[in-house]
C-alpha atoms as a PDB file:
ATOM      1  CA  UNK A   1     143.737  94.493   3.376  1.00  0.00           C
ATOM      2  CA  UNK A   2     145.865  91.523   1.163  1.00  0.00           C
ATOM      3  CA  UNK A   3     145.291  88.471   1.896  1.00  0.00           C
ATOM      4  CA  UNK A   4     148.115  85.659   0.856  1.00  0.00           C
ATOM      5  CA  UNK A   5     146.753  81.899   1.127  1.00  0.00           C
ATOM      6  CA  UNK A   6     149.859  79.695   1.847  1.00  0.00           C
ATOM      7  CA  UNK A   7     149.914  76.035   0.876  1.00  0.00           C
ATOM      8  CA  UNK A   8     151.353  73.694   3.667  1.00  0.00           C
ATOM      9  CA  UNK A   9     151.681  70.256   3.896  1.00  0.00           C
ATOM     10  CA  UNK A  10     149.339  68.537   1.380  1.00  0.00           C
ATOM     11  CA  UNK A  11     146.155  70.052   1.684  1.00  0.00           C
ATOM     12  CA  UNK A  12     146.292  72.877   4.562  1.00  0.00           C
ATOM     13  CA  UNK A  13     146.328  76.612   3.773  1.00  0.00           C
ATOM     14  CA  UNK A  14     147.661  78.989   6.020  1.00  0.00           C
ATOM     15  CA  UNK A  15     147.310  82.549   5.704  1.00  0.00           C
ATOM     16  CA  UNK A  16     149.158  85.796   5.798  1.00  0.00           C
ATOM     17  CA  UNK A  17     146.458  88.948   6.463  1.00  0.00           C
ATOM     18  CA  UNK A  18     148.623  92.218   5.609  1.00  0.00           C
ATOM     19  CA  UNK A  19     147.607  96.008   6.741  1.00  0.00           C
ATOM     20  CA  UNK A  20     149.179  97.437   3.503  1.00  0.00           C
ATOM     21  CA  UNK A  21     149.202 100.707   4.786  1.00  0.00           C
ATOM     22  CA  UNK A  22     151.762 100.051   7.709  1.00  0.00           C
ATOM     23  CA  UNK A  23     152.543  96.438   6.164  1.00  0.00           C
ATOM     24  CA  UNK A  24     151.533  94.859  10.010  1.00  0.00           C
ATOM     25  CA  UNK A  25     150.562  90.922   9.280  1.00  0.00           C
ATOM     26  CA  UNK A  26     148.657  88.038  10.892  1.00  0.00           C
ATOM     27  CA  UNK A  27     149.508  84.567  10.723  1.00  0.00           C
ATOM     28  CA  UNK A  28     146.333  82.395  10.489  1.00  0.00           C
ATOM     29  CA  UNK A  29     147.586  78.482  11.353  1.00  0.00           C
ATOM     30  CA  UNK A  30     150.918  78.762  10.343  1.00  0.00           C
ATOM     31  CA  UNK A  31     151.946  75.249  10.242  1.00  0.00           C
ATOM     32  CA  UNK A  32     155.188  75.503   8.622  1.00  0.00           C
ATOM     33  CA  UNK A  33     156.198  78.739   9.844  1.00  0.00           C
ATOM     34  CA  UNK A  34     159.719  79.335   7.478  1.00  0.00           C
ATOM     35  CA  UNK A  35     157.054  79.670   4.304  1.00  0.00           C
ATOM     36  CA  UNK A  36     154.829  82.039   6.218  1.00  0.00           C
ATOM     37  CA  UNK A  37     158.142  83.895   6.964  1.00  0.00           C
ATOM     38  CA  UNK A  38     159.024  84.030   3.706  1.00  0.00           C
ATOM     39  CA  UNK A  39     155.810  85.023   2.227  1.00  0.00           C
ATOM     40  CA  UNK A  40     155.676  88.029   4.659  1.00  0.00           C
ATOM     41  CA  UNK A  41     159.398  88.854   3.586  1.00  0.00           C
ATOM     42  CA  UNK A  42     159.016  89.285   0.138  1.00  0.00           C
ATOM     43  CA  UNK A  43     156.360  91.688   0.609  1.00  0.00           C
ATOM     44  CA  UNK A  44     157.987  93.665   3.603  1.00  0.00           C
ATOM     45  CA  UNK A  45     155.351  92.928   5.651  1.00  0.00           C
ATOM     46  CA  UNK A  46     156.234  91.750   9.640  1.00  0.00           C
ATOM     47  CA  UNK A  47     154.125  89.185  11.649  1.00  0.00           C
ATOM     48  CA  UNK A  48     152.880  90.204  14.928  1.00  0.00           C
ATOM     49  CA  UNK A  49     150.389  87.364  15.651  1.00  0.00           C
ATOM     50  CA  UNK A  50     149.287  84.327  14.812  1.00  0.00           C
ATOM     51  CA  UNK A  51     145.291  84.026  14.731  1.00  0.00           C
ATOM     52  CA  UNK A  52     145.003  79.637  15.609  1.00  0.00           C
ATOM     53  CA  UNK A  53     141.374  78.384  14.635  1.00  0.00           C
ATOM     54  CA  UNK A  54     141.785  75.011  16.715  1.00  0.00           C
ATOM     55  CA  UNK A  55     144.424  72.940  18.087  1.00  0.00           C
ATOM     56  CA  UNK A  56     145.079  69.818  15.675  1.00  0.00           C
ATOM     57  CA  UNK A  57     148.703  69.506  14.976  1.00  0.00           C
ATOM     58  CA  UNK A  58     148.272  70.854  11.081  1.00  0.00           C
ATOM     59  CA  UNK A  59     147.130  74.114  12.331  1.00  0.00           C
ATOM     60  CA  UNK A  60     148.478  74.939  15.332  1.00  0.00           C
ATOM     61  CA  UNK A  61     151.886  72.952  15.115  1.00  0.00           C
ATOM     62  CA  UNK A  62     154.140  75.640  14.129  1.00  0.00           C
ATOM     63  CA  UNK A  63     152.855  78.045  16.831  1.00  0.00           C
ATOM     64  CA  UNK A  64     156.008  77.350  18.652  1.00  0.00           C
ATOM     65  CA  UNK A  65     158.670  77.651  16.199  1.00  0.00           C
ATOM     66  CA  UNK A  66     156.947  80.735  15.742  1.00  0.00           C
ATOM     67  CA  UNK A  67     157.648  82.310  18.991  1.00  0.00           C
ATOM     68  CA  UNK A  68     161.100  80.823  18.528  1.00  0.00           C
ATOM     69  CA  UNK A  69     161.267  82.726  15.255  1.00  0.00           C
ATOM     70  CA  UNK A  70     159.846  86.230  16.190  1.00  0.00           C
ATOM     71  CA  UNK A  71     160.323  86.870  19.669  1.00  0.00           C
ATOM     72  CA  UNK A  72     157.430  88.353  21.857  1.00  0.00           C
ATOM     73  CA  UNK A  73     154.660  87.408  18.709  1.00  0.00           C
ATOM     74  CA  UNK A  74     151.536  87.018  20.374  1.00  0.00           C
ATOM     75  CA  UNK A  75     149.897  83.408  19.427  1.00  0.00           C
ATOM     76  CA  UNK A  76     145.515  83.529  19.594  1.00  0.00           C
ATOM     77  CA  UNK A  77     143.977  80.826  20.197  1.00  0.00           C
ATOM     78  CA  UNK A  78     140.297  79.563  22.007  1.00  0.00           C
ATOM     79  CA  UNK A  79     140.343  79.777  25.687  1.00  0.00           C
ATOM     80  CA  UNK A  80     138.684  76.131  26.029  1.00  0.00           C
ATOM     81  CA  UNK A  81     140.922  74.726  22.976  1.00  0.00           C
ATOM     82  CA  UNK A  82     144.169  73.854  24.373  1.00  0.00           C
ATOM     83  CA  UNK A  83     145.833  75.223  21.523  1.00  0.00           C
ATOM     84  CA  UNK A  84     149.672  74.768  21.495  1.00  0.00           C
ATOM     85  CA  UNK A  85     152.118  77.795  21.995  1.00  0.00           C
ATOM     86  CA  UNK A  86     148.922  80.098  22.699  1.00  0.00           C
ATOM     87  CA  UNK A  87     150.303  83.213  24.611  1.00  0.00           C
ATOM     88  CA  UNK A  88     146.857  84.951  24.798  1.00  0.00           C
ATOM     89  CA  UNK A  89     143.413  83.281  24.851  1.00  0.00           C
ATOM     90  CA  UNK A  90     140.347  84.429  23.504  1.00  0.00           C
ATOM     91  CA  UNK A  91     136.668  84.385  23.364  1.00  0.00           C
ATOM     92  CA  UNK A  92     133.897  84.909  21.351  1.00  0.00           C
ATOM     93  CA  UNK A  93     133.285  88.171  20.519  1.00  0.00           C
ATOM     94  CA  UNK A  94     136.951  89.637  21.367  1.00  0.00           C
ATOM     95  CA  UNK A  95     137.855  91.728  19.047  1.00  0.00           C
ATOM     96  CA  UNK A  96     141.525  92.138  17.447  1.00  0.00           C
ATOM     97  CA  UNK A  97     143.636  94.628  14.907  1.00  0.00           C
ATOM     98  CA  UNK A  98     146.422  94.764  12.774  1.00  0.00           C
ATOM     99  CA  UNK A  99     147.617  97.806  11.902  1.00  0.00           C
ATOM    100  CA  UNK A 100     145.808 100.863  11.176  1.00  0.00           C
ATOM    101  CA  UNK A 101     142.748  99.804   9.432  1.00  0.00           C
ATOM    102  CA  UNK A 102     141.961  95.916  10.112  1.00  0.00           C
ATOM    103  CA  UNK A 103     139.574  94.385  12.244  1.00  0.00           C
ATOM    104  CA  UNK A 104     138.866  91.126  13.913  1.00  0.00           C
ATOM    105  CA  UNK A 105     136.306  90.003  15.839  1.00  0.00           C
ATOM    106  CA  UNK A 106     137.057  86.305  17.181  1.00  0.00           C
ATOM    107  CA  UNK A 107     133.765  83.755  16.904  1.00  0.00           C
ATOM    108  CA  UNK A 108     133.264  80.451  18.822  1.00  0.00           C
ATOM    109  CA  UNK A 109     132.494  77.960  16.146  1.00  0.00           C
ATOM    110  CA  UNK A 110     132.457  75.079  18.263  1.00  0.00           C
ATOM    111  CA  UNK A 111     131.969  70.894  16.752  1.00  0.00           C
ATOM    112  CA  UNK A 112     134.754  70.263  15.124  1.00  0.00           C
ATOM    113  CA  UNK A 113     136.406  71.376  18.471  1.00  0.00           C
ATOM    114  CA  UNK A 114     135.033  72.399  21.306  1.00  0.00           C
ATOM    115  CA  UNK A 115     136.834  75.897  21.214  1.00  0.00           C
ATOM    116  CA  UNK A 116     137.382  76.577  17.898  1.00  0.00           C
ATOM    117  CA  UNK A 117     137.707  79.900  16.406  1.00  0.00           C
ATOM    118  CA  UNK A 118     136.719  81.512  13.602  1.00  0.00           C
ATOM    119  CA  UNK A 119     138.483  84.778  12.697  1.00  0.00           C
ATOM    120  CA  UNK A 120     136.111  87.949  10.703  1.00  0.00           C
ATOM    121  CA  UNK A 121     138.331  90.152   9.278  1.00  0.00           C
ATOM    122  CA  UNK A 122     136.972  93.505   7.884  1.00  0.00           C
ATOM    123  CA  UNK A 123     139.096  95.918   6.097  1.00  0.00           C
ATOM    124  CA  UNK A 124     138.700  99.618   5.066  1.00  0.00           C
ATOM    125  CA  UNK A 125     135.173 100.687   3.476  1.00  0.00           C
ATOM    126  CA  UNK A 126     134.299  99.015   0.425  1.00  0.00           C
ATOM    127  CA  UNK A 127     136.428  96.032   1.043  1.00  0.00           C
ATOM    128  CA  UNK A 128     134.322  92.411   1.073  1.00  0.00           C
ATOM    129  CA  UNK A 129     135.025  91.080   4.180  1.00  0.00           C
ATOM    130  CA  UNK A 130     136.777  87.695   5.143  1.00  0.00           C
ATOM    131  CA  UNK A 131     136.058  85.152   7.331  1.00  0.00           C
ATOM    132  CA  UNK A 132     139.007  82.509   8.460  1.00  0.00           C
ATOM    133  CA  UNK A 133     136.946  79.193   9.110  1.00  0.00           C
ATOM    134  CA  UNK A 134     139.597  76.786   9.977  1.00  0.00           C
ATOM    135  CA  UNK A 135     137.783  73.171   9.903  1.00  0.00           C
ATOM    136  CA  UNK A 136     134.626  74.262  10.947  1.00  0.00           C
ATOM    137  CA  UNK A 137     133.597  75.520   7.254  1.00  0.00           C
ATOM    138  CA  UNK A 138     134.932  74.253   4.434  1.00  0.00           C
ATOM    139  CA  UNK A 139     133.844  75.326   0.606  1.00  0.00           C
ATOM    140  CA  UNK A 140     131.044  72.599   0.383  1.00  0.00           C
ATOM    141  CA  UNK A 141     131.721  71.160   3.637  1.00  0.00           C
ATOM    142  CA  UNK A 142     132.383  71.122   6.535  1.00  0.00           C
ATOM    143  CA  UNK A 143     134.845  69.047   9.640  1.00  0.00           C
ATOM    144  CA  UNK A 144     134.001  66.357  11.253  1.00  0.00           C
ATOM    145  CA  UNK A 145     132.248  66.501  14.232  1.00  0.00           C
ATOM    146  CA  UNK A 146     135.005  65.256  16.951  1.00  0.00           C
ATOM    147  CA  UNK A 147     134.231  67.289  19.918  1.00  0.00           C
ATOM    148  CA  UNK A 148     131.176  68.274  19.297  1.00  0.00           C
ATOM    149  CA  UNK A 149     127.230  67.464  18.526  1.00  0.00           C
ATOM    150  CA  UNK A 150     125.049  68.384  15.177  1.00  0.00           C
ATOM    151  CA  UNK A 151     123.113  71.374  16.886  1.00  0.00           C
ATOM    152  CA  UNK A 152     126.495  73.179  17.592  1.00  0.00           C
ATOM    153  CA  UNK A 153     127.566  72.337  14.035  1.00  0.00           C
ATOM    154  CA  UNK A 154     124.489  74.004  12.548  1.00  0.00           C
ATOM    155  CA  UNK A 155     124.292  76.947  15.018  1.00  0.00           C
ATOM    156  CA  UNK A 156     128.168  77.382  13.820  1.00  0.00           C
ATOM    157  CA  UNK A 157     127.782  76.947  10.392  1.00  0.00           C
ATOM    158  CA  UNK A 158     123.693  78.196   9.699  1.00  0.00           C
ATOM    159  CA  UNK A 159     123.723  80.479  12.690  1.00  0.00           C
ATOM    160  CA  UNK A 160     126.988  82.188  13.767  1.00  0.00           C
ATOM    161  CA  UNK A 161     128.482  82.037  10.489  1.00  0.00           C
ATOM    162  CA  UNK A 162     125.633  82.363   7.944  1.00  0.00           C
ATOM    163  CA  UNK A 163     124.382  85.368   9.785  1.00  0.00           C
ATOM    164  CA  UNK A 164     127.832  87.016   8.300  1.00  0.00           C
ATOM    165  CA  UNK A 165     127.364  89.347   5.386  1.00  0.00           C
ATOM    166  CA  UNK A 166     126.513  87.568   2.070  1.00  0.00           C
ATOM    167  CA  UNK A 167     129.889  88.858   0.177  1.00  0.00           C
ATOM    168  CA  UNK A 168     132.073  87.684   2.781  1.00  0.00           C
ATOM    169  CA  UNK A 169     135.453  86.122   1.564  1.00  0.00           C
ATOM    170  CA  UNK A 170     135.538  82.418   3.374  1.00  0.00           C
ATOM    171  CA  UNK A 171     139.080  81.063   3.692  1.00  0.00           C
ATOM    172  CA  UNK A 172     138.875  77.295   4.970  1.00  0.00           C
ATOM    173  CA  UNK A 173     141.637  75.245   6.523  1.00  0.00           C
ATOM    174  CA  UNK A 174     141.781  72.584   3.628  1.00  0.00           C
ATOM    175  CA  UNK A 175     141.908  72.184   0.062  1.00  0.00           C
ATOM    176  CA  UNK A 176     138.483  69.774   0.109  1.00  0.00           C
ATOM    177  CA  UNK A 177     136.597  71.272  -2.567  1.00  0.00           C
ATOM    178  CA  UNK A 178     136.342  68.825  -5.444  1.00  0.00           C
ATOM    179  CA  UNK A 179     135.823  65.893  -3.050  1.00  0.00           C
ATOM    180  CA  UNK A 180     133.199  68.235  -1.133  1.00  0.00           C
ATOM    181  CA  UNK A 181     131.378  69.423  -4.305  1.00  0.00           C
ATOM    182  CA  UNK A 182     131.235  65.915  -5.779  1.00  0.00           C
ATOM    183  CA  UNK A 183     129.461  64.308  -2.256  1.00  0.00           C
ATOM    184  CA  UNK A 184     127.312  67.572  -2.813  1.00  0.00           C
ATOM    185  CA  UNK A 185     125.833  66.351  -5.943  1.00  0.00           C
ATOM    186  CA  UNK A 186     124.951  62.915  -4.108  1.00  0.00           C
ATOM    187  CA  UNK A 187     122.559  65.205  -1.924  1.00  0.00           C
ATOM    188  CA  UNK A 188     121.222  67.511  -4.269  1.00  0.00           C
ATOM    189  CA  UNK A 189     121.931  65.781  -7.647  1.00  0.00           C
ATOM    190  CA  UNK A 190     119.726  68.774  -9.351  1.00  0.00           C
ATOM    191  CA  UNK A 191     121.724  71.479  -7.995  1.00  0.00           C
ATOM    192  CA  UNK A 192     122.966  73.312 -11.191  1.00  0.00           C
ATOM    193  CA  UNK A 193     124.673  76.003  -9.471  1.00  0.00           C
ATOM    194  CA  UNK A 194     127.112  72.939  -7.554  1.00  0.00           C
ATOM    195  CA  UNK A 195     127.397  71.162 -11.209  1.00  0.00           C
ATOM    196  CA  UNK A 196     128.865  74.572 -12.223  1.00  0.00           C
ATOM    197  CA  UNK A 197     131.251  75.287  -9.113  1.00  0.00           C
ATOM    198  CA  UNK A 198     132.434  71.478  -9.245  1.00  0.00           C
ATOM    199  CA  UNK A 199     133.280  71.798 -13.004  1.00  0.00           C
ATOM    200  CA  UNK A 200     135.004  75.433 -11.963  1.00  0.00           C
ATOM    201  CA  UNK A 201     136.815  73.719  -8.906  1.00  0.00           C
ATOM    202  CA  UNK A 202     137.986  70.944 -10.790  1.00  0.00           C
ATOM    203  CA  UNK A 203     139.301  73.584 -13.695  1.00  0.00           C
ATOM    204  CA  UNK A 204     141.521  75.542 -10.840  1.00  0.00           C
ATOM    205  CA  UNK A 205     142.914  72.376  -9.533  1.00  0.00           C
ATOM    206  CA  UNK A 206     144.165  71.261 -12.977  1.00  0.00           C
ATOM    207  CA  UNK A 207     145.789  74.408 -12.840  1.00  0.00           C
ATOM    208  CA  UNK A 208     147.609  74.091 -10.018  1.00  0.00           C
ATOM    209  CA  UNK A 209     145.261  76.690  -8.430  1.00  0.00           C
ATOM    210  CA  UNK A 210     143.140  76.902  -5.365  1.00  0.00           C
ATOM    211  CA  UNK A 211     139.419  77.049  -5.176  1.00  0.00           C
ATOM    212  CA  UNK A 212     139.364  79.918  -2.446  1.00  0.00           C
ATOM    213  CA  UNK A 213     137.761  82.019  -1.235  1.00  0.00           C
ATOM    214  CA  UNK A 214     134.398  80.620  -1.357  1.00  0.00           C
ATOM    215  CA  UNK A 215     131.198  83.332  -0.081  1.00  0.00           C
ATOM    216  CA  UNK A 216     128.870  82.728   2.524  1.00  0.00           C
ATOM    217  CA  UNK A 217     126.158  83.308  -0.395  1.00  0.00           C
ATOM    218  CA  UNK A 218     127.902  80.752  -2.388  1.00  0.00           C
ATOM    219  CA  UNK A 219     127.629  78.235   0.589  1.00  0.00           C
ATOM    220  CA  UNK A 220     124.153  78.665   1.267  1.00  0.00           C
ATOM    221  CA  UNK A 221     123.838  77.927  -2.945  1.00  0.00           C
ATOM    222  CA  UNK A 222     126.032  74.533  -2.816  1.00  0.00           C
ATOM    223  CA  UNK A 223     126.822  73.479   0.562  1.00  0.00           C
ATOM    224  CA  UNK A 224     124.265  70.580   1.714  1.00  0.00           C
ATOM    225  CA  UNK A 225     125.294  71.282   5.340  1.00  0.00           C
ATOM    226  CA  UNK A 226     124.734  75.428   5.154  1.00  0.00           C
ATOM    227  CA  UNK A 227     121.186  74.080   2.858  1.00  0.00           C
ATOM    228  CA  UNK A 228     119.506  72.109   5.818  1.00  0.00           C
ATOM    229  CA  UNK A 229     117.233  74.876   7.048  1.00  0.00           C
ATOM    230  CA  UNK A 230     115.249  74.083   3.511  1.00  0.00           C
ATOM    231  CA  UNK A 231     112.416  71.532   3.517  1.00  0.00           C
ATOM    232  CA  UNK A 232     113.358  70.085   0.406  1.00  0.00           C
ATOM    233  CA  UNK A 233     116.560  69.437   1.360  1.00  0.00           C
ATOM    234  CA  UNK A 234     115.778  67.668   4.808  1.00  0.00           C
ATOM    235  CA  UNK A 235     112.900  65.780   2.632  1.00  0.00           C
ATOM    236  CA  UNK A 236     116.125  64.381   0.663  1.00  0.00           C
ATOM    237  CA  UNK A 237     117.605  63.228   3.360  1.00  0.00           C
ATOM    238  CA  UNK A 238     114.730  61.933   5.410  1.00  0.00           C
ATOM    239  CA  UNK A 239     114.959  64.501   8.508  1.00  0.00           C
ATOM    240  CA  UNK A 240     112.332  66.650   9.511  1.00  0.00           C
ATOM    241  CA  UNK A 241     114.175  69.398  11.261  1.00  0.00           C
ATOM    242  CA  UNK A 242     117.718  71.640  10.415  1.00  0.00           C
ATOM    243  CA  UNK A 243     119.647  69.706  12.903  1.00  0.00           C
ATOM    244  CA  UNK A 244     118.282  66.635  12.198  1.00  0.00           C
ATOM    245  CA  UNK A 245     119.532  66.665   8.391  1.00  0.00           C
ATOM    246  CA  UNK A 246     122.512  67.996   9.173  1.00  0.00           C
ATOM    247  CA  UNK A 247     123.382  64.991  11.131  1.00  0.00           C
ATOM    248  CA  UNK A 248     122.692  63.100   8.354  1.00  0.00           C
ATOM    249  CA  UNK A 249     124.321  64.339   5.977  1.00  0.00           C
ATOM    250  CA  UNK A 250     127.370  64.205   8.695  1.00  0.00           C
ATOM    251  CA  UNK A 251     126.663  60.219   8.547  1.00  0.00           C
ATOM    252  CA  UNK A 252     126.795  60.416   4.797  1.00  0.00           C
ATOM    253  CA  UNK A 253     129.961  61.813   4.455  1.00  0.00           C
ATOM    254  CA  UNK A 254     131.929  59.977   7.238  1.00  0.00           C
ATOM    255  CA  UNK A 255     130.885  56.845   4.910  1.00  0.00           C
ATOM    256  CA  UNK A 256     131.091  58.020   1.254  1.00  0.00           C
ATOM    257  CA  UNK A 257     133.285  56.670  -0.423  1.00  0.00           C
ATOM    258  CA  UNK A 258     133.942  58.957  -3.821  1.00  0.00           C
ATOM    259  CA  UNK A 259     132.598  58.955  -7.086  1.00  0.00           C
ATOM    260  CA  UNK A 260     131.611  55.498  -8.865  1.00  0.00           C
ATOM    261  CA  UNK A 261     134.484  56.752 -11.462  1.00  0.00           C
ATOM    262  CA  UNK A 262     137.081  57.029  -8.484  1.00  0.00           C
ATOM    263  CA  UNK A 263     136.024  54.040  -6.846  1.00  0.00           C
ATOM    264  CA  UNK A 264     135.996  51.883  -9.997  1.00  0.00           C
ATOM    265  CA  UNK A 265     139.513  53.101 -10.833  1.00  0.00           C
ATOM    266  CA  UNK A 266     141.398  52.494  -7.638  1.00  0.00           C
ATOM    267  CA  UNK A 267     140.022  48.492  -7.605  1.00  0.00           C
END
């Protein structure tokens, strides 16, 4: 199993998953679908399907121009999502292939919409898995909460998603992570192993490099909104229960504004 992130517009990531064995591909929110072509051409590989996690434009805008592109693709995408261009709807726990030797079994991770999708890929033994997160989970973070309440966001994110094996590879919709670590430290300014990963993230950015994948282990170690099921973490934030403190730190987020640093140098 290869896995190609794709950079699109100026923060999303599509993907490319390849079968290398018969070189079959998925599309995962292909939003400008000539670079996802191309990707898949250099390496011989041929797209089949496009996996959608949710239909905002800057994921699931290109599914048409995709069908227009290869003819008879078949476009996934969740049955109560709307999702543009979808040819075949699916549900949680449907399960998908491509090629000889990869797996996918679709998960509702409902909030950020109320059908989004979240793709777990597993490859041939020994491979980590991956899981494709779209805005539900991002490294650190996670989306807003548009169609959707704080007890769906933590049964997506602490529930359906953290029950996942540890080593799984997360690949988010957005390239969030220095912003996301940096609000981190505002809720757990002791955290040592977020100091590290922020000073990592902001390293690979400098480079020109992205900061995925991510693991679910390494979100339960940094992530405040994978963290809430801990008592200390709730007593930062004044709730007394998981959901509670996920809200919260929800309401924190939609207001913060960036570090005193950034602040003081955009005035």
């Amino acid at each position: 199993m290869k896995i190609i992130p794709i950079p699109c517009l100026e923060d999303n990531y599509a993907y490319l998953i390849v079968d290398e064995a018969t070189k079959e591909a998925a599309a995962v929110d292909p939003v400008e679908p000539e670079k996802i072509i191309q990707a898949a051409t250099e390496i011989g590989a041929s797209v089949n399907a496009v996996l959608t996690t949710h239909h905002h434009w800057d994921h699931a805008g290109g599914n048409e121009k995709m069908s227009l592109l290869i003819p008879g693709i078949k476009v996934y995408g969740g049955s109560v999502d709307n999702v543009k261009g979808c040819t075949d709807k699916v549900e949680n726990g449907d399960k998908l292939s491509i090629g000889n030797e990869i797996n996918i079994l679709c998960l509702h991770t409902p909030c950020h919409t109320k059908g989004h999708i979240s793709y777990y890929v597993t490859g041939k033994d020994g491979e980590d898995p991956a899981v494709f997160t779209g805005d539900t989970l991002f490294v650190a973070g996670c989306g807003k909460f548009f169609e959707g309440t704080a007890e769906q966001m933590h049964q997506s994110l602490c529930v359906t998603l953290g029950s996942l094996p540890k080593p799984t590879r997360v690949y988010c919709g957005h390239e969030y992570t220095v912003k996301n670590l940096q609000f981190a430290l505002t809720v757990e300014p002791e955290n040592e192993k977020t100091k590290q990963k922020l000073s990592w993230a902001q390293e690979q950015r400098h480079k020109g490099e992205p900061t995925i994948p991510s693991t679910i282990e390494g979100e339960f170690e940094t992530n405040p909104f994978m963290r809430v099921d801990l008592p200390e973490l709730q007593a930062k934030v004044g709730a007394t229960s998981p959901v509670q403190a996920i809200g919260e730190v929800r309401k924190r987020k939609d207001t913060w504004r960036g570090p005193a640093a950034v602040r003081e140098s955009m005035l």
